[in-house]
N, C-alpha and C. Protein backbone atom coordinates (compact mmCIF):
# COMPACT_ATOMS: atom_id res chain seq x y z
N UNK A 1 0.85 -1.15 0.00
CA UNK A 1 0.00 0.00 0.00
C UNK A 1 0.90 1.23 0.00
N UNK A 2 0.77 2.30 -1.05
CA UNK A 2 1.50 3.34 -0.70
C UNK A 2 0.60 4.67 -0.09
N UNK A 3 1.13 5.60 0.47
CA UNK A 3 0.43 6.90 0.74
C UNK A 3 1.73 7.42 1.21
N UNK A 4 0.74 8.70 2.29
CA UNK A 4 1.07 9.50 2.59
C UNK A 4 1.12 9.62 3.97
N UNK A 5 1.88 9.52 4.90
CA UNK A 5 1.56 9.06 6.53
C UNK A 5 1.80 10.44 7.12
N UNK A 6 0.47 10.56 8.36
CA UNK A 6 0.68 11.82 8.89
C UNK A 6 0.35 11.26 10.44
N UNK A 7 1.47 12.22 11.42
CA UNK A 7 0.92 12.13 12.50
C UNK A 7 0.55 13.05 13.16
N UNK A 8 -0.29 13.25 13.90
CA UNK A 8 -0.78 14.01 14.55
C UNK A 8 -1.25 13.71 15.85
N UNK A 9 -1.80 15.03 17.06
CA UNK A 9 -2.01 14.67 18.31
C UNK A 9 -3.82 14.77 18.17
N UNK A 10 -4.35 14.12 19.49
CA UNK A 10 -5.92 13.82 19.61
C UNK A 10 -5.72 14.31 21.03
N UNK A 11 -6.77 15.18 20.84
CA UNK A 11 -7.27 16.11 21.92
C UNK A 11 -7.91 15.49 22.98
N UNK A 12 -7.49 15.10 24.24
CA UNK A 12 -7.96 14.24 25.58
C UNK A 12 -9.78 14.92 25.87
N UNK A 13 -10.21 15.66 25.16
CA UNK A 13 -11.19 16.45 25.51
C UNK A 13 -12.18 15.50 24.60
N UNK A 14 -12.07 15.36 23.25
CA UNK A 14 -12.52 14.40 22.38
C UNK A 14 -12.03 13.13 21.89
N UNK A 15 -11.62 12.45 23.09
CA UNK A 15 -11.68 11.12 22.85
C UNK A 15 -11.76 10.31 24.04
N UNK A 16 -12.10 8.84 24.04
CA UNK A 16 -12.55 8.08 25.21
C UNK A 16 -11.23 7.94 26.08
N UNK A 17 -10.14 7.87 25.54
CA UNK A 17 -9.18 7.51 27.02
C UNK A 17 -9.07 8.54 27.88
N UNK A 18 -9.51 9.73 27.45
CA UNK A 18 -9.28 10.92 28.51
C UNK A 18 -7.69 11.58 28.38
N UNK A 19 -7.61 11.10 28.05
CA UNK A 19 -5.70 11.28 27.59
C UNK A 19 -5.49 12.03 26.28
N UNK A 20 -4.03 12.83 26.18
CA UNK A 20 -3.72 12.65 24.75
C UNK A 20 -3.04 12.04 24.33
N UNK A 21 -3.50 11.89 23.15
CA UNK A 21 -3.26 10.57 22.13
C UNK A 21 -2.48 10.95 20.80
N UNK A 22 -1.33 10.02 20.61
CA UNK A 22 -1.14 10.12 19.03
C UNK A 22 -2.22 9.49 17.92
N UNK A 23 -1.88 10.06 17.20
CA UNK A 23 -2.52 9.34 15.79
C UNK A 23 -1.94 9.81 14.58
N UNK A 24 -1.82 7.91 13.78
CA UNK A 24 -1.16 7.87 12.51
C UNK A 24 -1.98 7.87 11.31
N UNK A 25 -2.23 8.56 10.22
CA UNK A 25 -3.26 8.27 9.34
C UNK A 25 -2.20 8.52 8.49
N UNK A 26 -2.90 7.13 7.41
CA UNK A 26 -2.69 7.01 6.42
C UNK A 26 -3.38 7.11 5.14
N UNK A 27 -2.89 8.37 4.28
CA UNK A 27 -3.77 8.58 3.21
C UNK A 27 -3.00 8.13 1.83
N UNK A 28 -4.04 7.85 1.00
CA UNK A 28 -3.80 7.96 -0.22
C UNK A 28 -4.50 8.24 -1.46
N UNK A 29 -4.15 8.51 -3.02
CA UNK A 29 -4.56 9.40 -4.02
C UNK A 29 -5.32 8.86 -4.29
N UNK A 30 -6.44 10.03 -4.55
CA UNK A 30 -7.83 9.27 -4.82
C UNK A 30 -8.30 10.32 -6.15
N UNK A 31 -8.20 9.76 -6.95
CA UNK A 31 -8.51 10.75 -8.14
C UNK A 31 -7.21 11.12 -8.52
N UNK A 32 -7.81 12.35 -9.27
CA UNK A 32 -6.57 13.15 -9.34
C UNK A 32 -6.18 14.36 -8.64
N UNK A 33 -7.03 14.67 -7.81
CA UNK A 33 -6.92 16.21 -7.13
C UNK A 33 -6.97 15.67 -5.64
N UNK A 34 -7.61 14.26 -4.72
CA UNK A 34 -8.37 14.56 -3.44
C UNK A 34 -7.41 13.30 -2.78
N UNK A 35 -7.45 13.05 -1.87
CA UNK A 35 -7.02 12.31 -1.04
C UNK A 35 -8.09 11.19 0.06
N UNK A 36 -7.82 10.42 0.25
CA UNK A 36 -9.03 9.43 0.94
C UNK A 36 -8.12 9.25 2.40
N UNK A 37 -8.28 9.15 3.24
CA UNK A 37 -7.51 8.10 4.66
C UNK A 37 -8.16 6.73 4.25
N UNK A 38 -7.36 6.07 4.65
CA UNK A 38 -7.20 4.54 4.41
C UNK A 38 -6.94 3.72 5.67
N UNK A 39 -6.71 4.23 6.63
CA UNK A 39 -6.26 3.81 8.13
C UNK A 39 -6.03 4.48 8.71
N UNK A 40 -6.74 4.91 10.04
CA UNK A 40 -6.07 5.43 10.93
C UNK A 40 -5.39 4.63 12.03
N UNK A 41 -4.48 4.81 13.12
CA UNK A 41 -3.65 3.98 13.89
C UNK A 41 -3.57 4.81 15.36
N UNK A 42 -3.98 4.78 16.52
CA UNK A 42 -4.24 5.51 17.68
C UNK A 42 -3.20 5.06 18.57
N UNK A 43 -2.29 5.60 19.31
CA UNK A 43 -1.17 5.48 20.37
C UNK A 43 0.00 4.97 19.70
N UNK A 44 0.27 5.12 18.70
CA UNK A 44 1.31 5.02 17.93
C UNK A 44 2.86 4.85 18.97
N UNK A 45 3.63 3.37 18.74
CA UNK A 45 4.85 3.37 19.70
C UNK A 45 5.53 2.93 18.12
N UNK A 46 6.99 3.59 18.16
CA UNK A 46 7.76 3.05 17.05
C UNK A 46 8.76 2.37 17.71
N UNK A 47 8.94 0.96 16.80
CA UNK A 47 9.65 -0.50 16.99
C UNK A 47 10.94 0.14 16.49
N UNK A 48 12.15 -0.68 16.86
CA UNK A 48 13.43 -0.70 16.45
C UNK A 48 13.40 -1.87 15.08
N UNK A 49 13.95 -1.71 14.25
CA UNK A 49 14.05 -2.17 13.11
C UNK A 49 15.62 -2.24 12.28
N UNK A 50 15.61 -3.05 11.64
CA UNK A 50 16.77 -3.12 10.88
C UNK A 50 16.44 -3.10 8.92
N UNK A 51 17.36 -2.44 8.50
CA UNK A 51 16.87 -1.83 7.21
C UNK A 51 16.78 -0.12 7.04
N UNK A 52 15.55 0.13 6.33
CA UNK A 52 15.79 1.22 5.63
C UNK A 52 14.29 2.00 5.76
N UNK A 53 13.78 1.34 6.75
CA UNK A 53 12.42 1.88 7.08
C UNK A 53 11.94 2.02 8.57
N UNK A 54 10.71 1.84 9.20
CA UNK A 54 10.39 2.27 10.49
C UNK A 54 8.98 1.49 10.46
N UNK A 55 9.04 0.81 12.18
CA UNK A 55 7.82 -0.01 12.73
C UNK A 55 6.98 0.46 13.48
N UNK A 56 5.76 0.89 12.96
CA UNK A 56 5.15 1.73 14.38
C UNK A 56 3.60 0.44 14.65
N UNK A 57 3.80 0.30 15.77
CA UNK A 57 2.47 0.08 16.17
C UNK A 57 1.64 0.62 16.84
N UNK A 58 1.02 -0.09 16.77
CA UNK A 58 -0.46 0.42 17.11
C UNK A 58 -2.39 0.17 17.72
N UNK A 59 -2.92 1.12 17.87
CA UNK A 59 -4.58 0.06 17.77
C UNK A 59 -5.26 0.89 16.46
N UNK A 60 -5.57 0.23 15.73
CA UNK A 60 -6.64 0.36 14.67
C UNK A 60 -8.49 0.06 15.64
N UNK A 61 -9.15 0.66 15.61
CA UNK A 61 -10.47 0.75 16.07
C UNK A 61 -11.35 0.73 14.53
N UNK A 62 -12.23 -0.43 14.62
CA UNK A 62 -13.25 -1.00 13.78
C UNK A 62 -14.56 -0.90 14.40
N UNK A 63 -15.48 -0.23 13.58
CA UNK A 63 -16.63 -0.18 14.62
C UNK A 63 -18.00 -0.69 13.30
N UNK A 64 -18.89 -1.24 14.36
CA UNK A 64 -19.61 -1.95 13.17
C UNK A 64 -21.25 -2.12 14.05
N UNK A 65 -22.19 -1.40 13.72
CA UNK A 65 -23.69 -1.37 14.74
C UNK A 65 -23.35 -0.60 15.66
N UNK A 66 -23.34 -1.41 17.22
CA UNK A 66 -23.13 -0.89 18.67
C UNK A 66 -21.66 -1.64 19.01
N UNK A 67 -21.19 -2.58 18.45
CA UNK A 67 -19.84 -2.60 18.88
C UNK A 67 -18.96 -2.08 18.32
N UNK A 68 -18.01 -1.81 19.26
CA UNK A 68 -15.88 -1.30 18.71
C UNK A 68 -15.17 -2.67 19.44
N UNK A 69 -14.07 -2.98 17.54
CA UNK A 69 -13.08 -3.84 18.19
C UNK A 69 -12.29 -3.12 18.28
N UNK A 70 -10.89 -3.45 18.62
CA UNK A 70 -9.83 -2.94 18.70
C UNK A 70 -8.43 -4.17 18.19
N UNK A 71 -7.78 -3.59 17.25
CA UNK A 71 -6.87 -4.17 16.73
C UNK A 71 -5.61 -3.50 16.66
N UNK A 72 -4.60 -4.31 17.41
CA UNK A 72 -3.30 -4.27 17.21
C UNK A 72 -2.81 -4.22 16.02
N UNK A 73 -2.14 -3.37 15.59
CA UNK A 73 -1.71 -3.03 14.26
C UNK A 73 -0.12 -3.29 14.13
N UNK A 74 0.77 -3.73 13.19
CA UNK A 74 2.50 -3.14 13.11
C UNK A 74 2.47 -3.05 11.75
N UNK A 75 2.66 -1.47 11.46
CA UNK A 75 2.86 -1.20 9.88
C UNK A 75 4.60 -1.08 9.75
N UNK A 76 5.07 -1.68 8.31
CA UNK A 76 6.13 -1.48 8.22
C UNK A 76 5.92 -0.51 6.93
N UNK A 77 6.92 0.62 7.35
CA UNK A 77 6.75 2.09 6.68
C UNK A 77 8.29 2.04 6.01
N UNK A 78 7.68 2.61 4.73
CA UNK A 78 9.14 2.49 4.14
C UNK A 78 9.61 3.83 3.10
N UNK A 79 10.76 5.09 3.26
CA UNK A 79 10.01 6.00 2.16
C UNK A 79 10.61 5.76 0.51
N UNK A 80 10.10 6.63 0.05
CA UNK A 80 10.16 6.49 -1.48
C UNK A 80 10.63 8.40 -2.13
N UNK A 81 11.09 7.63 -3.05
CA UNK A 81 11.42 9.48 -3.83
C UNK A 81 10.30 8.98 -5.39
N UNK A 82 9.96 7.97 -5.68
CA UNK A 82 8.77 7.57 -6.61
C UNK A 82 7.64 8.94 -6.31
N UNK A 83 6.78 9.36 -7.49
CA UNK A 83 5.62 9.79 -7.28
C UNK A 83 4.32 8.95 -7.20
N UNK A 84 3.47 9.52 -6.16
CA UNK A 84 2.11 8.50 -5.45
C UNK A 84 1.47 8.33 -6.98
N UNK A 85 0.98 7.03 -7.83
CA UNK A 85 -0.08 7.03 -8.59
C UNK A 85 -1.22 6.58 -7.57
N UNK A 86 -2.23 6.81 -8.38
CA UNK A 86 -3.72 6.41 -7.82
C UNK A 86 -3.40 4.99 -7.89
């Protein structure tokens, strides 16, 4: 999967742990002008790795009716000087 990875902080005011929180989203080209997220990733810890890239894990939250799962995530992130196609 390629994109565009952004992190950012989550405001303890709007969200359930009461805490602040990282978060990793991952977007990618959707068209030719717009961008979609494709995953987001909540408490983001980055793994030690060997190579030429970076391990972050994570919880991915799936929600479906009245329940939320929660899934452990480990993306292996890798960068590129390539341009994103759709």
């Amino acid at each position: 999967m390629r994109g565009t990875l952004r992190i950012t902080e989550m405001d303890r005011a709007i969200n359930n742990s009461k805490r602040n929180l990282l978060r990793v989203d991952l977007w990618a080209a959707f068209e030719t002008s717009r961008m979609r997220k494709l995953a987001p990733m909540s408490d983001p810890v980055l793994l030690p790795t060997m190579g030429d890239g970076l391990l972050i894990a994570g919880t991915e939250l799936q929600s479906a009716g009245d329940k939320i799962w929660e899934h452990r995530q480990v993306w292996l992130c890798r960068p590129t000087t390539e341009p994103e196609r759709p």
